[in-house]
PDB file of N, CA and C in Angstrom:
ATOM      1  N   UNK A   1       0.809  -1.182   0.000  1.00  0.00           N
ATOM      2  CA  UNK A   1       0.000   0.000   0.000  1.00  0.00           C
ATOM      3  C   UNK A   1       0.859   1.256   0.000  1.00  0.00           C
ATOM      4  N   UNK A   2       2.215   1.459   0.594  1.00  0.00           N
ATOM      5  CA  UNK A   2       2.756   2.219   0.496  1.00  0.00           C
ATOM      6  C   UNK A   2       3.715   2.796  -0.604  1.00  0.00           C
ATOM      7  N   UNK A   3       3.460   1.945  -1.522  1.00  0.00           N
ATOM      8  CA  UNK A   3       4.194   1.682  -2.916  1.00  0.00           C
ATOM      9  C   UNK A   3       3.557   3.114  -3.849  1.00  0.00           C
ATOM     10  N   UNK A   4       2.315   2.935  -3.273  1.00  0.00           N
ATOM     11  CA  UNK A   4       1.216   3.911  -4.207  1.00  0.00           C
ATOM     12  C   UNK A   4       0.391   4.721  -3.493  1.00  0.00           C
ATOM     13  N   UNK A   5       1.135   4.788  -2.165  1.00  0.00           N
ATOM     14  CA  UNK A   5       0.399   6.135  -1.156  1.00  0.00           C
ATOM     15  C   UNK A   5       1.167   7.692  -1.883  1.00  0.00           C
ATOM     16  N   UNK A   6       0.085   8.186  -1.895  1.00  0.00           N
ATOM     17  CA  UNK A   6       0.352  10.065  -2.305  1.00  0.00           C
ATOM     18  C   UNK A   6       1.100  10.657  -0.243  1.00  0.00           C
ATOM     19  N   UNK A   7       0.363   9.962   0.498  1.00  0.00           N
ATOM     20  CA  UNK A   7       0.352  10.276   1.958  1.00  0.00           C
ATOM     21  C   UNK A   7       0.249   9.476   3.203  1.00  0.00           C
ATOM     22  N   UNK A   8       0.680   9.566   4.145  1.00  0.00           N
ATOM     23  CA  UNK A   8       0.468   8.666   4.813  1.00  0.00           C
ATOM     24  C   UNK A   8       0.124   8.896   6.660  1.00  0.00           C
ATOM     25  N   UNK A   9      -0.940   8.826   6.983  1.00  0.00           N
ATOM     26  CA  UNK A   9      -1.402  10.374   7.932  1.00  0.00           C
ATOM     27  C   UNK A   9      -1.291   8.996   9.327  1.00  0.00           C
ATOM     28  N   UNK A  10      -0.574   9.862  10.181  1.00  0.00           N
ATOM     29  CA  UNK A  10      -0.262   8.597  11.626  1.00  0.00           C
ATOM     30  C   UNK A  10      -1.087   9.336  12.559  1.00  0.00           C
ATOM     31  N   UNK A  11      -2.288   8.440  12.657  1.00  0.00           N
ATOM     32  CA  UNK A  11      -3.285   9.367  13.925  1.00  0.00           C
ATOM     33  C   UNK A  11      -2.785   9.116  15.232  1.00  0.00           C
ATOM     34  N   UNK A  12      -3.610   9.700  16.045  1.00  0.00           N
ATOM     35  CA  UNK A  12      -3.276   9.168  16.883  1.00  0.00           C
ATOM     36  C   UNK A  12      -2.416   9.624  18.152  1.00  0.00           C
ATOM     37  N   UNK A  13      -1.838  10.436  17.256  1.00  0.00           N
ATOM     38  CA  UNK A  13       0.069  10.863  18.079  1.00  0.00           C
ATOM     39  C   UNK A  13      -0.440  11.472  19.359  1.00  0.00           C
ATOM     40  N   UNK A  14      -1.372  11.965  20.177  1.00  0.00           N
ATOM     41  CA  UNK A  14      -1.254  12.379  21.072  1.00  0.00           C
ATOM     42  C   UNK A  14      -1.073  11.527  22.557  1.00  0.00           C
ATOM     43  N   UNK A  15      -1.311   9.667  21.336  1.00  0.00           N
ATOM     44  CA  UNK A  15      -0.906   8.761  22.435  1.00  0.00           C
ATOM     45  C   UNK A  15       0.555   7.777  22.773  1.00  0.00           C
ATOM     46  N   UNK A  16       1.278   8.893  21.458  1.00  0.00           N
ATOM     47  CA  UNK A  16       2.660   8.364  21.713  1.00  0.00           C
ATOM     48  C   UNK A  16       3.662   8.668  23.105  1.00  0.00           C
ATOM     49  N   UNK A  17       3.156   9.268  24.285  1.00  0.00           N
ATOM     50  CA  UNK A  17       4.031   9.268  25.161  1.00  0.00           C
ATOM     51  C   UNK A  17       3.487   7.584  26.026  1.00  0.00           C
ATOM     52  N   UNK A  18       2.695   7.059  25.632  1.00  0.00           N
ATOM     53  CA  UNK A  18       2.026   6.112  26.218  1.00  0.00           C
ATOM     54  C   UNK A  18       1.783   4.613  25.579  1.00  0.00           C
ATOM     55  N   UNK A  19       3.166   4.347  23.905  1.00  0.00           N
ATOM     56  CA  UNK A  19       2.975   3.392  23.097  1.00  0.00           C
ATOM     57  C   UNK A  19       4.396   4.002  22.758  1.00  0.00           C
ATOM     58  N   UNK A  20       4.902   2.741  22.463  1.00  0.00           N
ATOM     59  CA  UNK A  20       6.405   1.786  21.869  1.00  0.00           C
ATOM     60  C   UNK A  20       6.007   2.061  20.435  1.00  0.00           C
ATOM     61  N   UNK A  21       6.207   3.449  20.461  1.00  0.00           N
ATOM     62  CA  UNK A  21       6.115   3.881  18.659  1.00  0.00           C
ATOM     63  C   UNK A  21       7.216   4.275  17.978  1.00  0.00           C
ATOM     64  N   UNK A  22       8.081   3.917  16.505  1.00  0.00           N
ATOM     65  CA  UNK A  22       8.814   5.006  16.376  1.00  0.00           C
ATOM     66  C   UNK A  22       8.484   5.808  15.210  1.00  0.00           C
ATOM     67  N   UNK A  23       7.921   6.915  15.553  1.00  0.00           N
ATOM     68  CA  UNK A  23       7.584   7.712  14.371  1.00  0.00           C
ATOM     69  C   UNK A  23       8.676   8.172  13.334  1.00  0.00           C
ATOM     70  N   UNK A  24       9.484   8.140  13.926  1.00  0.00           N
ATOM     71  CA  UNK A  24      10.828   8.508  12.734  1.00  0.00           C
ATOM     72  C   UNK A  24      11.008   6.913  11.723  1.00  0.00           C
ATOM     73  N   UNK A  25      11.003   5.987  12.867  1.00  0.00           N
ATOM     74  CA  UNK A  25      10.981   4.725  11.563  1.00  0.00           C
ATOM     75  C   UNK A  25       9.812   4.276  10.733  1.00  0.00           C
ATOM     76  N   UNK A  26       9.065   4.855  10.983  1.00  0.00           N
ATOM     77  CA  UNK A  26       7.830   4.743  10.455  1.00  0.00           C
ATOM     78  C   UNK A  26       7.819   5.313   9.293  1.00  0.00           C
ATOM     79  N   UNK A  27       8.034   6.496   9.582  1.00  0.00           N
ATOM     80  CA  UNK A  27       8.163   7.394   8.193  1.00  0.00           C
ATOM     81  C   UNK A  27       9.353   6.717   7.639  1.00  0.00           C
ATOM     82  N   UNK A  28      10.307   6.821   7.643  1.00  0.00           N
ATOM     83  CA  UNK A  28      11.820   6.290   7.463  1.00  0.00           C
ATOM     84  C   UNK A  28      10.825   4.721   6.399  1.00  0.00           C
ATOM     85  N   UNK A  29      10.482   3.956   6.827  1.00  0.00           N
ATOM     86  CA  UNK A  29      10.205   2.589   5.978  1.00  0.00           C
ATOM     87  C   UNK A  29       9.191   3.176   4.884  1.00  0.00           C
ATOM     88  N   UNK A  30       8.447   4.072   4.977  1.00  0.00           N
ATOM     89  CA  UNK A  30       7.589   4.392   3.818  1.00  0.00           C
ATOM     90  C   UNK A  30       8.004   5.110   3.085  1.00  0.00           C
ATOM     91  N   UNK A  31       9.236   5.776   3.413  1.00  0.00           N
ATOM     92  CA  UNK A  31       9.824   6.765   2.322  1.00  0.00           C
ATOM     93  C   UNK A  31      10.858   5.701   1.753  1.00  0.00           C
ATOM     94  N   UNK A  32      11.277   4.617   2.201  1.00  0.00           N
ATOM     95  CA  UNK A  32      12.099   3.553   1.085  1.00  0.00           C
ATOM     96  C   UNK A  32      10.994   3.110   0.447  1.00  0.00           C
ATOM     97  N   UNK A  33       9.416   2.456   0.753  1.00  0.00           N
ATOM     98  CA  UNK A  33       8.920   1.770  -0.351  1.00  0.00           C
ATOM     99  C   UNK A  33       8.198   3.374  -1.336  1.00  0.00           C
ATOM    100  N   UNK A  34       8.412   3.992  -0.889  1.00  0.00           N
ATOM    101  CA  UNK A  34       7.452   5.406  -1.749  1.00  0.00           C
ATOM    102  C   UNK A  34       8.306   6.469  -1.500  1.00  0.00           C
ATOM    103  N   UNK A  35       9.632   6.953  -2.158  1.00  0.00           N
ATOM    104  CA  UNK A  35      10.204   8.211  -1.812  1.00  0.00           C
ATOM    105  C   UNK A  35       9.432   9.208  -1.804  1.00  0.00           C
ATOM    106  N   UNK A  36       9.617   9.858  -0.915  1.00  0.00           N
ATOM    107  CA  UNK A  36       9.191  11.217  -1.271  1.00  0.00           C
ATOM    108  C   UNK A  36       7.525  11.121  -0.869  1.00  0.00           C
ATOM    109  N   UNK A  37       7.097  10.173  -0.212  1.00  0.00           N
ATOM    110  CA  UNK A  37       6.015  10.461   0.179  1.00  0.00           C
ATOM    111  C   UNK A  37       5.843  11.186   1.349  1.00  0.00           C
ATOM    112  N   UNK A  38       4.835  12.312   1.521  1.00  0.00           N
ATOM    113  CA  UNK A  38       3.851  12.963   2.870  1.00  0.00           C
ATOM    114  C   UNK A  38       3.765  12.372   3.791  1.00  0.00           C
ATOM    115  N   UNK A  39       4.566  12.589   4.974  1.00  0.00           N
ATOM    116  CA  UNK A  39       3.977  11.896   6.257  1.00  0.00           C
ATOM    117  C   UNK A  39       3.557  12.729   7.202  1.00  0.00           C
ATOM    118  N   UNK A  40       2.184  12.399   7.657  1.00  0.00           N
ATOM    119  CA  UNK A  40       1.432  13.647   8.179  1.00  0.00           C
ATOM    120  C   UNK A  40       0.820  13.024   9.606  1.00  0.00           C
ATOM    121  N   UNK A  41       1.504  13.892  10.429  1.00  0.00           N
ATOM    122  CA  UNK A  41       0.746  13.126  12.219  1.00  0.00           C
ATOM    123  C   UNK A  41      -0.003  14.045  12.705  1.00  0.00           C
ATOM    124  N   UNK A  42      -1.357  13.069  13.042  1.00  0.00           N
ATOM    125  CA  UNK A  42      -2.372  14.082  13.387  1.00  0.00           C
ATOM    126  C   UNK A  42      -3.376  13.648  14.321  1.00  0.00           C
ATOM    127  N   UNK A  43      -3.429  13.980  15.146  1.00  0.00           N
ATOM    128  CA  UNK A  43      -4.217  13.799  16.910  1.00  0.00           C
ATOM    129  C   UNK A  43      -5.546  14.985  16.951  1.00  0.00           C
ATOM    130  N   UNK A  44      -6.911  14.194  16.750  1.00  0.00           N
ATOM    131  CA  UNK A  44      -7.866  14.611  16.561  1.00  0.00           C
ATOM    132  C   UNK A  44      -8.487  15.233  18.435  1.00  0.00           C
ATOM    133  N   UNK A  45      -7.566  15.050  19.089  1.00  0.00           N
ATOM    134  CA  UNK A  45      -8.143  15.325  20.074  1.00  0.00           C
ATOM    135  C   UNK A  45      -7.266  16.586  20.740  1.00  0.00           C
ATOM    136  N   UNK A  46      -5.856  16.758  19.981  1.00  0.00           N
ATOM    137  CA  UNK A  46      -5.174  18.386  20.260  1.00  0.00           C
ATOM    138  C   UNK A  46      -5.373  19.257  18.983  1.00  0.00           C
ATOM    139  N   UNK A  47      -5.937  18.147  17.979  1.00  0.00           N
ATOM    140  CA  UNK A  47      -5.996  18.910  16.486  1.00  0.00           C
ATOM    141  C   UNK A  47      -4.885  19.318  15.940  1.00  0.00           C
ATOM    142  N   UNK A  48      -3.637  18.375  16.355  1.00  0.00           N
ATOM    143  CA  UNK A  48      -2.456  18.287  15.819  1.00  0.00           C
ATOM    144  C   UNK A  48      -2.616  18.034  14.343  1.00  0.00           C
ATOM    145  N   UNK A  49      -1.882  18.578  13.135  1.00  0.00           N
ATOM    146  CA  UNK A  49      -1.861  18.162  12.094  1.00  0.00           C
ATOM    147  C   UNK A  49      -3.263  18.620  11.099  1.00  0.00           C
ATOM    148  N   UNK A  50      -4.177  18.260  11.850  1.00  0.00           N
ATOM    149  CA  UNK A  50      -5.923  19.056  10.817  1.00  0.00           C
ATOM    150  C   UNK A  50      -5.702  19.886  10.100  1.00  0.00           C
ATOM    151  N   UNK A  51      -5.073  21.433  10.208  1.00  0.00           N
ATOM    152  CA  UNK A  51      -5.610  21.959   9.220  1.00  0.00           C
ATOM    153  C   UNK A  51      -4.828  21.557   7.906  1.00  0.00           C
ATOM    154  N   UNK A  52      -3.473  20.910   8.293  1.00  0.00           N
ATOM    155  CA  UNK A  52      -2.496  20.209   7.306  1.00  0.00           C
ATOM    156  C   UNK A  52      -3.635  19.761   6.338  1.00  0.00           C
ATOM    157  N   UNK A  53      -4.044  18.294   6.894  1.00  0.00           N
ATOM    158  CA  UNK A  53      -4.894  17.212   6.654  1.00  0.00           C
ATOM    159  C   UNK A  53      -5.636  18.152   5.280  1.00  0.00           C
TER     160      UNK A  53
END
């Protein structure tokens, strides 16, 4: 799926002080299968990232 993502939006983030996440490798593995793709983190509950979105 990431071969042919335009973007790739990581919700959620306002529960990364509280989950074994790594957002840098995350992005990091989708930009080898899709260079240059959008990685967009966005926490609907600080409204991190929205108006990006």
């Amino acid at each position: 799926m990431f071969r042919s993502a335009d973007l790739v939006l990581l919700t959620k983030i306002d529960l990364l002080p509280y989950v074994d996440f790594d957002v840098a490798r995350c992005a990091e593995g989708a930009r080898r299968a899709r260079p240059g793709v959008e990685v967009l983190e966005v926490s609907a509950t600080r409204g991190d990232g929205l108006p990006e979105w």
